[in-house]
Protein backbone atom coordinates (compact mmCIF):
# COMPACT_ATOMS: atom_id res chain seq x y z
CA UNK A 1 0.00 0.00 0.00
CA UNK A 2 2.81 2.05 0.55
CA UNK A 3 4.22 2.37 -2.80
CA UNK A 4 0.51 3.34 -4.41
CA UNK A 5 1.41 7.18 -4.37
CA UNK A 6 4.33 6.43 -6.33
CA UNK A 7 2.21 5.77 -9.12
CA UNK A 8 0.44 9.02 -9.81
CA UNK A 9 3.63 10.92 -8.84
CA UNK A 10 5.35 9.07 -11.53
CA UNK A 11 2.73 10.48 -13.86
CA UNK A 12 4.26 13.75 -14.36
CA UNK A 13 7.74 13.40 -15.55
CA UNK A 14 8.09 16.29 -17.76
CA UNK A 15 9.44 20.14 -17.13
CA UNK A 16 7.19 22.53 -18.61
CA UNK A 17 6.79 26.48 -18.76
CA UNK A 18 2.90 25.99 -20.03
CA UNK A 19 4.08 27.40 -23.77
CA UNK A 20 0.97 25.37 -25.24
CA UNK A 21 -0.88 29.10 -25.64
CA UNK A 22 0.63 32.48 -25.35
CA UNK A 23 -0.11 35.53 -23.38
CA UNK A 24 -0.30 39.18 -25.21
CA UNK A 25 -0.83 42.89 -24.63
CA UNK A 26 -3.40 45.44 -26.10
CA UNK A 27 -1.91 48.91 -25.92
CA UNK A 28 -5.23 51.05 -25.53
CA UNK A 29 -5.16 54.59 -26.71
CA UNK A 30 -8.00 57.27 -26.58
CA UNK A 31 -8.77 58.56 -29.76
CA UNK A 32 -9.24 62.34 -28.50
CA UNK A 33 -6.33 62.78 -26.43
CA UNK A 34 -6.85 62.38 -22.79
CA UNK A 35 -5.33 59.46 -20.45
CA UNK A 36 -1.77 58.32 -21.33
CA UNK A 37 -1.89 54.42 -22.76
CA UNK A 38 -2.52 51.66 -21.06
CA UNK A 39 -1.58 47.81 -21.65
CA UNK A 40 -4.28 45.41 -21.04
CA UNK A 41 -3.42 41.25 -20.38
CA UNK A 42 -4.83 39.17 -23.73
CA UNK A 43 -4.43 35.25 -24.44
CA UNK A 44 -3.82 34.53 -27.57
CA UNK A 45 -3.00 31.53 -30.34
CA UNK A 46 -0.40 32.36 -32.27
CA UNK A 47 -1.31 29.28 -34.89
CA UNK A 48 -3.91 31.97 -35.93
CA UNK A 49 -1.74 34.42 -36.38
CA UNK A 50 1.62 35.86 -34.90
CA UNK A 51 1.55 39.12 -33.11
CA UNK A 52 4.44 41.42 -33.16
CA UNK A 53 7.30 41.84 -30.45
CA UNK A 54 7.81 44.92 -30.17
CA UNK A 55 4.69 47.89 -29.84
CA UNK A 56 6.39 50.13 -32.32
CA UNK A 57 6.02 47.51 -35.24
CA UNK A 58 1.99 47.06 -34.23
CA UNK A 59 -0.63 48.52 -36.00
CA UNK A 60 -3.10 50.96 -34.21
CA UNK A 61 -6.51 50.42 -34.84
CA UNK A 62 -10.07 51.56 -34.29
CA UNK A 63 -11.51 49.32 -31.47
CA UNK A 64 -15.09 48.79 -31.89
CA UNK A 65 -17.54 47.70 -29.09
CA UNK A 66 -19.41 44.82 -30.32
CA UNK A 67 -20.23 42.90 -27.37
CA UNK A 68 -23.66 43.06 -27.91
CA UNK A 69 -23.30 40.64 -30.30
CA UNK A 70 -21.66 37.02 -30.25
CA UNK A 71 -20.82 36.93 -34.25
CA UNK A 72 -21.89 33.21 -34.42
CA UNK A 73 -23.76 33.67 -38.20
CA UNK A 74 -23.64 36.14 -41.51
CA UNK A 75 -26.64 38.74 -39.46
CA UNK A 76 -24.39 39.81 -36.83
CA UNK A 77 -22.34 41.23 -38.55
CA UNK A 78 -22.79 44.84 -38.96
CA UNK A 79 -23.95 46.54 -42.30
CA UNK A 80 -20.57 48.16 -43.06
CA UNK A 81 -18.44 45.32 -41.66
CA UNK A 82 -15.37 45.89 -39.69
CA UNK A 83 -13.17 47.68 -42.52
CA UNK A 84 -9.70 48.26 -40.94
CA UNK A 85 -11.12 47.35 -37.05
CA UNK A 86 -10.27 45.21 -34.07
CA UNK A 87 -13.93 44.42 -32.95
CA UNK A 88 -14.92 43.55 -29.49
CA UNK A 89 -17.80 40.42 -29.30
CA UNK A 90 -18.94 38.19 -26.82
CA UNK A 91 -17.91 34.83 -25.71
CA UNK A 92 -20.14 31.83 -26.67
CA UNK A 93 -22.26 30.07 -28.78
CA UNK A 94 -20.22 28.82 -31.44
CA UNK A 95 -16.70 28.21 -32.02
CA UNK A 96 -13.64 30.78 -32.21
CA UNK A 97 -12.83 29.71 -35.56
CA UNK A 98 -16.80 30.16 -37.00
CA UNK A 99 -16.48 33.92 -35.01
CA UNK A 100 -13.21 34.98 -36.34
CA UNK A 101 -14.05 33.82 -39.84
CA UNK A 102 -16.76 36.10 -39.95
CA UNK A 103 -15.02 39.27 -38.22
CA UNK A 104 -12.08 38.39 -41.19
CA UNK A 105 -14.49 38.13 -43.75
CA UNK A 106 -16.01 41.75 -42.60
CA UNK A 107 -12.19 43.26 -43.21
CA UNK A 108 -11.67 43.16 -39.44
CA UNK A 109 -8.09 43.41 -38.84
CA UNK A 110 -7.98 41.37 -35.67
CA UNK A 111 -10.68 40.29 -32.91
CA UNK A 112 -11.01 40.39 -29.92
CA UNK A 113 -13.44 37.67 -27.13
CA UNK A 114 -14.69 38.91 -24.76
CA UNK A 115 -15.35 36.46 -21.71
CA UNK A 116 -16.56 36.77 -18.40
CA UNK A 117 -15.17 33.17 -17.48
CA UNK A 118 -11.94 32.21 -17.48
CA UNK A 119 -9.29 33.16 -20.13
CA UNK A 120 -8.69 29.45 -22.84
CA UNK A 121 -6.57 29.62 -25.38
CA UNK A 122 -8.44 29.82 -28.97
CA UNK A 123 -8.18 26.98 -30.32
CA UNK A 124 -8.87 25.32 -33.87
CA UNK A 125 -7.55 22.86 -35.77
CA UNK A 126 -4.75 22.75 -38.69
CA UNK A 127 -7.27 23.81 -41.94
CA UNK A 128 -8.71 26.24 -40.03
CA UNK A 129 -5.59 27.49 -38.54
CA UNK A 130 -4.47 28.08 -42.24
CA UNK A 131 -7.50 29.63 -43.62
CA UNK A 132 -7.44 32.31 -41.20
CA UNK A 133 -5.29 35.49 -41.39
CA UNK A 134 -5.67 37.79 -38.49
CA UNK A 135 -5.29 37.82 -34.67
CA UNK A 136 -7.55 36.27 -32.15
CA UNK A 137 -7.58 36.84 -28.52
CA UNK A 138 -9.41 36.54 -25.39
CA UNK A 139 -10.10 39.61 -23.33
CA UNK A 140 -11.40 39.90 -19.46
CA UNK A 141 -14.52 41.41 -19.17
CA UNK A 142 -13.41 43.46 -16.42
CA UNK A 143 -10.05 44.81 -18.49
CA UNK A 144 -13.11 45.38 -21.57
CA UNK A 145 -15.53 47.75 -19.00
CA UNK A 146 -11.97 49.22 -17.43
CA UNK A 147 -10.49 50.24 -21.03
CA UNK A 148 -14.59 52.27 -21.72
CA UNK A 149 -14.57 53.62 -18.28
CA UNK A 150 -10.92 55.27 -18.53
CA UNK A 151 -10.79 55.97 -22.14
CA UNK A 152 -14.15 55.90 -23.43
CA UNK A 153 -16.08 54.51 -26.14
CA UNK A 154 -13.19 56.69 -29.15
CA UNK A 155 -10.32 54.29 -28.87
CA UNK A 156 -7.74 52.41 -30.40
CA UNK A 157 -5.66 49.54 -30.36
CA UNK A 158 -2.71 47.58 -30.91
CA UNK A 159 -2.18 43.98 -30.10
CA UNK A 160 1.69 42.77 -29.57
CA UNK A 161 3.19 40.36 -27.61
CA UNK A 162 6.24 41.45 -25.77
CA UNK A 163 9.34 38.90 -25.86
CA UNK A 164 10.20 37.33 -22.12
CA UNK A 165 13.81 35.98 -21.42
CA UNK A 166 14.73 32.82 -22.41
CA UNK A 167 15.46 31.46 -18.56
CA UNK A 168 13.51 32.67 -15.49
CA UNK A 169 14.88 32.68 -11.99
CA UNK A 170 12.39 30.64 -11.15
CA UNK A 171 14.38 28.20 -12.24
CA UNK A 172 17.16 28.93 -9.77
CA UNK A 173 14.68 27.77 -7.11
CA UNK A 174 13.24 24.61 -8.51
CA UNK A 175 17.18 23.57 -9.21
CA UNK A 176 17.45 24.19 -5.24
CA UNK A 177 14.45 22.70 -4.57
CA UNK A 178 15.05 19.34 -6.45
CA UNK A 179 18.62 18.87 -6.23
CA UNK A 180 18.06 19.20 -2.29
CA UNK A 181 15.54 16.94 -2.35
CA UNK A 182 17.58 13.73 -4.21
CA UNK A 183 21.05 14.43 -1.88
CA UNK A 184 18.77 14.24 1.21
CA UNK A 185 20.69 11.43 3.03
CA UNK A 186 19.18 11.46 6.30
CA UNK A 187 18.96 8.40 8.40
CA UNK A 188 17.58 5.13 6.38
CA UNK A 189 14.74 3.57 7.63
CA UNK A 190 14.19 0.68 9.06
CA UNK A 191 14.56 -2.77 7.11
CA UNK A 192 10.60 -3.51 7.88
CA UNK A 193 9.48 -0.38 6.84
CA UNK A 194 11.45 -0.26 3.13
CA UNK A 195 9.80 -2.13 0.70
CA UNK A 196 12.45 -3.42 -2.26
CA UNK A 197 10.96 -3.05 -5.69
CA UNK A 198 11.82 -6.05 -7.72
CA UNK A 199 11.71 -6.05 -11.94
CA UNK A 200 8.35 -7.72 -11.94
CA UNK A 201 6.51 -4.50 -10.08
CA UNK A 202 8.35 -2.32 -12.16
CA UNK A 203 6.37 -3.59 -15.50
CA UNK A 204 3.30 -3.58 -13.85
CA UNK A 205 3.83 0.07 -12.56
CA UNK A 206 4.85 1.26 -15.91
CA UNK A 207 1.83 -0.54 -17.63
CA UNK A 208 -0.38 1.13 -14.33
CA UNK A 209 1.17 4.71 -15.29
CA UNK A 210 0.48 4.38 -19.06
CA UNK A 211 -2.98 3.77 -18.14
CA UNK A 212 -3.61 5.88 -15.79
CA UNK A 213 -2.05 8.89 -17.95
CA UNK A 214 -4.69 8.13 -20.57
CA UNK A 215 -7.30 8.50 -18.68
CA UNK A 216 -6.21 11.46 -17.21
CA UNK A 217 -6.18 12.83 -20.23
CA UNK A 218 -9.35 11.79 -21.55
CA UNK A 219 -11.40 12.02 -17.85
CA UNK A 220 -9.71 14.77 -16.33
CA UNK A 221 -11.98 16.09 -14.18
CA UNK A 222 -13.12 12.81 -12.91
CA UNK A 223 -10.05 11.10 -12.11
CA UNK A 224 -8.03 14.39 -10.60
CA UNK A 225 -9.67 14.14 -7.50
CA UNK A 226 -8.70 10.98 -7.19
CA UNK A 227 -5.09 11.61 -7.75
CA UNK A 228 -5.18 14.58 -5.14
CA UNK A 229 -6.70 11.98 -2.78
CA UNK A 230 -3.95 9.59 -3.30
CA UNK A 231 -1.57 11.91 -2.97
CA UNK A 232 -3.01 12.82 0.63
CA UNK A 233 -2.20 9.15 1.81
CA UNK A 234 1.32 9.49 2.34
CA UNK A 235 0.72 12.78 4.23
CA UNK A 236 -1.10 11.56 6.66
CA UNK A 237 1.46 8.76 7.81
CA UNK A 238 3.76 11.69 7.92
CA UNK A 239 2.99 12.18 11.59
CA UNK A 240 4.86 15.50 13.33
CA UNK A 241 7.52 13.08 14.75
CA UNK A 242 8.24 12.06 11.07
CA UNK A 243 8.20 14.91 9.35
CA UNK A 244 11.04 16.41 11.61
CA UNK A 245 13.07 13.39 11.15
CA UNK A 246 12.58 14.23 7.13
CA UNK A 247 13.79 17.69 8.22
CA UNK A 248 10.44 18.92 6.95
CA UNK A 249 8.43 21.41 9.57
CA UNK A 250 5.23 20.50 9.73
CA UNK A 251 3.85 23.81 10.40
CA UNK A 252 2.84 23.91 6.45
CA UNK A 253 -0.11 21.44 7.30
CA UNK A 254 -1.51 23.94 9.40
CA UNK A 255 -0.98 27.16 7.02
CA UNK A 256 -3.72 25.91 4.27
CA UNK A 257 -6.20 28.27 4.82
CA UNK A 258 -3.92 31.26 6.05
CA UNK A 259 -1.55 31.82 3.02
CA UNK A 260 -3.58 34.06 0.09
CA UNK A 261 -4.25 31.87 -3.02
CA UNK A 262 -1.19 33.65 -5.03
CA UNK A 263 1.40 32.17 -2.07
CA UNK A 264 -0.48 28.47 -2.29
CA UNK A 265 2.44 27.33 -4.45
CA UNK A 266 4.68 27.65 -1.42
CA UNK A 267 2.56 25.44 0.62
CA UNK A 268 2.05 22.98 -2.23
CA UNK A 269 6.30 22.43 -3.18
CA UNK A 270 6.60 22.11 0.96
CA UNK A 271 4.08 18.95 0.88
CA UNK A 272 5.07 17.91 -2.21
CA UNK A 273 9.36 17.78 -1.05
CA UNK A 274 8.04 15.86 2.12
CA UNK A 275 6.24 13.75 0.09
CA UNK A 276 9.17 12.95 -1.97
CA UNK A 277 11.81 12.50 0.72
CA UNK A 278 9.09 10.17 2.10
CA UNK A 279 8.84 7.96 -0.90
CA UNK A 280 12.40 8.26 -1.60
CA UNK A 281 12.92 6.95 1.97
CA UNK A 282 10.23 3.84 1.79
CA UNK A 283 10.82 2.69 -2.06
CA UNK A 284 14.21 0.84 -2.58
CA UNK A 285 15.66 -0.44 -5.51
CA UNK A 286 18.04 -3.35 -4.62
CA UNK A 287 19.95 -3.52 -7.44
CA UNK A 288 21.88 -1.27 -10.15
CA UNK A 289 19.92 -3.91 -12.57
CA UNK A 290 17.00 -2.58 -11.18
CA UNK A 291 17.65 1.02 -11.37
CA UNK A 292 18.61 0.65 -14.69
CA UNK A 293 15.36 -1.44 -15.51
CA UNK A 294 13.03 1.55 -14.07
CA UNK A 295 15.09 4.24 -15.48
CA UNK A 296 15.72 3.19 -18.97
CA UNK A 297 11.85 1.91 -18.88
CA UNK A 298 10.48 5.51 -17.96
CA UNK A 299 12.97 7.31 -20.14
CA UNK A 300 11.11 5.83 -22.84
CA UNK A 301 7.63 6.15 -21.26
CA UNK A 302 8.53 10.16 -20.94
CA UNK A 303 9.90 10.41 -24.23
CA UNK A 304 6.57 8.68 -25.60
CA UNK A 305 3.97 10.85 -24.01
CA UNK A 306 5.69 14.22 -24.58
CA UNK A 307 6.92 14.49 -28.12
CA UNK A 308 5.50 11.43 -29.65
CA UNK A 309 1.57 12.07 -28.28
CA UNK A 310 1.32 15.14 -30.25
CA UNK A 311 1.40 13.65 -33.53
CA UNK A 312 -1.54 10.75 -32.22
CA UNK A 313 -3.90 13.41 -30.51
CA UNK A 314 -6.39 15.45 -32.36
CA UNK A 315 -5.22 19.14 -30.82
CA UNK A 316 -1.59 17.73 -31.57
CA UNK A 317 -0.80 18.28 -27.60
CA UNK A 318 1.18 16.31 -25.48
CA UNK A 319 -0.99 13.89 -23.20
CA UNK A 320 2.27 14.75 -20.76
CA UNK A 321 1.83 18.12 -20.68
CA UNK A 322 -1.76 18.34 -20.93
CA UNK A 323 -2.15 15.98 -17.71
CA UNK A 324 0.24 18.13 -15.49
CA UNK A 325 -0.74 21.73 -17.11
CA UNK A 326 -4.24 20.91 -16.26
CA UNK A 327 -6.51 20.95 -19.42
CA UNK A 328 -7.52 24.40 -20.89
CA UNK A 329 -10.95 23.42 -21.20
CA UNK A 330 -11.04 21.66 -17.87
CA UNK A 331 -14.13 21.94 -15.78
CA UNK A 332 -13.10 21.79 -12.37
CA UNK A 333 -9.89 24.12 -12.95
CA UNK A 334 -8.41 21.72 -10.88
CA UNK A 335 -4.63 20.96 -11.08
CA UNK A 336 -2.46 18.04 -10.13
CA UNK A 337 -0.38 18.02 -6.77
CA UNK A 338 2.45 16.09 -8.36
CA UNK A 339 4.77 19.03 -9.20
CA UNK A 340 6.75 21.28 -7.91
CA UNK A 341 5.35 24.53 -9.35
CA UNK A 342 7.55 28.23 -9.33
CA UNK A 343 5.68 31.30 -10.58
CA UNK A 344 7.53 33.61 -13.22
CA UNK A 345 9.69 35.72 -11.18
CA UNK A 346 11.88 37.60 -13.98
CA UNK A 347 10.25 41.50 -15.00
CA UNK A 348 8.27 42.04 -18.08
CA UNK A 349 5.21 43.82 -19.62
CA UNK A 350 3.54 40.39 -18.83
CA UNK A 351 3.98 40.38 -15.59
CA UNK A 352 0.21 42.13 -15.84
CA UNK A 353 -1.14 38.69 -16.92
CA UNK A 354 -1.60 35.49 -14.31
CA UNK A 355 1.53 34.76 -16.03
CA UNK A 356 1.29 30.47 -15.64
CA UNK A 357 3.98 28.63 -13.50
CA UNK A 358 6.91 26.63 -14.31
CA UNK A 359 6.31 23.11 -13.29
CA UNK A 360 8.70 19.67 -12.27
CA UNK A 361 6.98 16.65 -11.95
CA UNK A 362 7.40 14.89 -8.63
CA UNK A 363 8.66 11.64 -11.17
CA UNK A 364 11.84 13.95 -12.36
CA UNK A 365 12.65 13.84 -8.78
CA UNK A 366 11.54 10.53 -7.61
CA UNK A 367 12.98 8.36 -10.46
CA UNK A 368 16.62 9.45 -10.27
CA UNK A 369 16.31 9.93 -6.65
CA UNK A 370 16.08 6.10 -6.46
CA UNK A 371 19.20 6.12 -8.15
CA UNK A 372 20.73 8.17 -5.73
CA UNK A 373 19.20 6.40 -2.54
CA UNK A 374 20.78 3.21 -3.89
CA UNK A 375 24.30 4.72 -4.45
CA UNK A 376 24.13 6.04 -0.90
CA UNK A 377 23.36 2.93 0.60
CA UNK A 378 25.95 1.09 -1.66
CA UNK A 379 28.59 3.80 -0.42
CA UNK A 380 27.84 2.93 3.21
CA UNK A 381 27.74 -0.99 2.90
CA UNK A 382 30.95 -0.92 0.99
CA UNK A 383 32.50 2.01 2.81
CA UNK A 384 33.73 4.07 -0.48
CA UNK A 385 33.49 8.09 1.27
CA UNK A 386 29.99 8.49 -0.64
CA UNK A 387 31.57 8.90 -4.16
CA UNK A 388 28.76 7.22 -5.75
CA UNK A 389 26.48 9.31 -3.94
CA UNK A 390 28.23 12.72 -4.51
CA UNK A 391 28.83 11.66 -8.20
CA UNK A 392 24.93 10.37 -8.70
CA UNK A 393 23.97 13.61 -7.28
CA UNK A 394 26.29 16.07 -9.02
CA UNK A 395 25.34 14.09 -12.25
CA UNK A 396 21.55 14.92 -11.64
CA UNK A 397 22.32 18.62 -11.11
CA UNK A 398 23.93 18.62 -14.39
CA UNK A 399 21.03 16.10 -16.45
CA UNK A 400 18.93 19.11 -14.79
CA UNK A 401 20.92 22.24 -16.09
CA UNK A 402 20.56 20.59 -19.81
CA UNK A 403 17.07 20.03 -19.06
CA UNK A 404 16.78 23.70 -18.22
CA UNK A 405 18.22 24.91 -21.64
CA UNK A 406 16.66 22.39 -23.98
CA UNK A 407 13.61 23.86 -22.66
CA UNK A 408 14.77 27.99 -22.91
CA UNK A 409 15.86 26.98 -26.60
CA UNK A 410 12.89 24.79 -27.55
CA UNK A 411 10.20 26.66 -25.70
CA UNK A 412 8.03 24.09 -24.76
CA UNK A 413 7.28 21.21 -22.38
CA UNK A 414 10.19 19.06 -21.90
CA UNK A 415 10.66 15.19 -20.88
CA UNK A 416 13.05 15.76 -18.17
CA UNK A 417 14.41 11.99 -18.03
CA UNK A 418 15.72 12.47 -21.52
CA UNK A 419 18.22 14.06 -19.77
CA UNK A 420 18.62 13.16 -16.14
CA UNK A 421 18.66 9.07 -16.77
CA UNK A 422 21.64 9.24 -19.53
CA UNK A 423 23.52 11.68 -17.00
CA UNK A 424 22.69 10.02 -13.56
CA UNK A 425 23.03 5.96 -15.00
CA UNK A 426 26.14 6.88 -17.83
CA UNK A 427 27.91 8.57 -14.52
CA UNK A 428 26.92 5.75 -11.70
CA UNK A 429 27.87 2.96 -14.30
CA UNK A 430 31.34 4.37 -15.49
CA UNK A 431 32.51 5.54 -11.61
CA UNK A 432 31.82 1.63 -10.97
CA UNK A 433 33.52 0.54 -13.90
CA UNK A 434 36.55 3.05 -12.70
CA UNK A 435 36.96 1.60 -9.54
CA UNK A 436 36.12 -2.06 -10.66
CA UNK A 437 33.00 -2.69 -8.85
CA UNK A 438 30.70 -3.12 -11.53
CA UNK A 439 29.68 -6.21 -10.88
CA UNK A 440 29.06 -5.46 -7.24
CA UNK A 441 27.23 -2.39 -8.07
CA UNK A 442 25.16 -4.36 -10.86
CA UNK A 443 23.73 -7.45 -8.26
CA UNK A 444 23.88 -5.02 -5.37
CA UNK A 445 26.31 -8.09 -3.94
CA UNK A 446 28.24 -5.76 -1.79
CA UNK A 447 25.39 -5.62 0.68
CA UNK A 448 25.56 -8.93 1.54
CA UNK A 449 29.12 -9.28 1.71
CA UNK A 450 28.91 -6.55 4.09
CA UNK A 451 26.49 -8.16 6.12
CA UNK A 452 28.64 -11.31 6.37
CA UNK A 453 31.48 -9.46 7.85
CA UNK A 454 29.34 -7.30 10.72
């Protein structure tokens, strides 16, 4: 029972930076003088159509207030069209492409949604995608009635999307965060209380995750309360006495309802590291064969589900990312606990928006931490200074830095074990190959060797 959680936070083994939509600014200007500019938070699809970087290369244009209306069919239009506008209309009814077909086929140079629900990308598919021309975003109802009230109903417009830096420093702390978390090498626990993980549970877990990240993806919003209730499980048997042992306060458990919903992520990465030192501390792999087994078996399961998914769904998302993003068009809003989650900390004309949060999956953590646990334990038992733990551990640091530029050059969702498993098992298996212990390290024989001698 103890090594169910392990499943779900296996689940999410990919970094990601949410890139799957994109967030934009309109520049509002009065058209008789008046209030300086202001920049208003849009979210946009740039499949539609790409916005401009910089505000000086943006067109301004006449903003028209057609809310009234949700342009669904050829009679909303108005009698004049949109010649040379960016028109305003309501969410609902019909689809974003059947609403910005019509607003292009009125000469509209962009448009504009209006919703009083929560901003979703606007989506389409490829043909429609390529028949359209122009700009669609979503706008908050509240920003809409703010622009009329401070600039009034003569206005115009110009949509751009400012360019962010490549890296955040967000990414400083989840380094910290995860790297601390895989050296932890506090006290083991006790031999009744570990529970070895032989080759035959690893298939079955893999075959359990595969599953279980389908259906997540297809049943969201039925299955993630399930997965938040699994993940409660192991946070219960962390009783006070055992979270200080973990080095964990437990003082978080009691802060859920005092922190403000924008500091929640700060409660959430607390339960989420004691939840991994936990697991790290009750799952053990025996054997480097083992290890190697798991790894190699869920570098290929991460691989799958991030950048081969894509080409199998019909958005052409990644089930990965989709499943630890939370889906767009999700009903609950809900999110999965089973990351460690940073908000955007570096300053930009963004920073307006509710800019979305750079995420590591508890399994980026988990899977080469078991590496790590078992090259601590094989340090003690054969009395080598911790090399293979330092070496394990300074290997993951680095598999984590490439992980961190792959995704600042490719801009989107990354499968994190493409690069920690080659760094953490190449390193472990050559330092045992250096000091001729391979086939020690491979049966995990020096344990019982050990125990012979005591």
């Amino acid at each position: 029972m103890r090594t169910l959680p392990l499943l779900p936070s296996s689940l999410t083994t990919a970094l990601s930076l949410q890139v799957a939509c994109e967030y934009g600014m309109v520049h509002v200007v009065s058209e008789t003088g008046g209030p300086k500019g202001k920049d208003y938070c849009i979210l946009y699809n740039p499949q539609w159509a790409h916005l401009p970087h910089d505000l000086g290369k943006a067109s301004l244009l006449q903003l028209r207030d057609w809310t009234a209306s949700v342009l669904c069919s050829p009679p909303d239009l108005p009698a004049k069209g949109f010649s040379n506008q960016i028109p305003l209309v309501a969410r609902g009814n019909c689809t974003f492409y059947e609403k910005v077909r019509l607003a292009q086929g009125g000469g509209a140079r962009g448009l504009l949604i209006v919703s009083k629900e929560t901003l979703v990308p606007p989506g389409g598919n490829k043909t429609q995608y390529d028949e359209i021309g122009i700009p669609v975003a979503l706008l908050s109802h509240k920003d809409m009635l703010d622009i009329f009230k401070s600039f009034g109903r003569a206005v115009r417009a110009a949509l751009y999307a400012p360019n962010e830096p490549m890296l955040d420093y967000n990414m400083v702390i989840i380094f910290v965060m995860a790297v601390g978390t895989v050296r932890d090498d506090g006290p083991e626990k006790q031999e009744d209380e570990a529970v070895d993980v032989t080759p035959v549970m690893i298939c079955v877990f893999v075959v359990m995750c595969c599953s279980m990240l389908v259906l997540l993806y297809y049943f969201y919003d039925q299955l993630v309360y399930v997965i938040i209730g699994i993940f409660c499980l192991p946070l219960r048997w962390l009783r006070k006495e055992r979270l200080v042992g973990l080095g964990v306060d437990p003082l978080p458990q009691r802060l859920t309802t005092a922190l403000p919903s924008r500091w929640a992520w700060i409660l959430q990465d607390a339960l989420g590291i004691a939840f991994c030192l936990y697991m790290l501390k009750t799952i053990r792999l025996p054997t480097f064969k083992a290890c190697t087994l798991l790894l190699l078996v869920l570098f290929v399961y991460d691989v799958f589900f991030v950048f081969i998914t894509p080409f199998l769904t019909k958005s052409g998302n990644s089930i990965m990312v989709e499943v630890a993003t939370g889906p767009s068009d999700s009903a609950t809003h809900e999110k999965l606990p089973m990351v460690l989650k940073v908000p955007r900390l570096n300053a930009s004309p963004l920073a307006l928006c509710d800019r979305p949060f750079s995420l590591l999956g508890f399994g980026d953590i988990l899977v080469p931490g078991l590496l790590v646990a078992y090259c601590h334990r094989f340090d003690i038992q054969v009395q080598s200074s911790r090399v293979y733990f330092v070496a394990c551990t300074v290997a993951y640091g680095i598999g984590l830095l490439v992980t961190f530029m792959a995704l600042a050059l490719m801009q989107r969702g990354q499968p994190a074990l493409l690069y920690l498993v080659p760094c953490t098992l190449v390193t472990s298996c050559a330092l045992a190959l250096w000091r001729r212990e391979l086939g020690m390290f491979w049966t995990g024989s020096g344990f019982a060797v050990n125990t012979s001698l005591l």
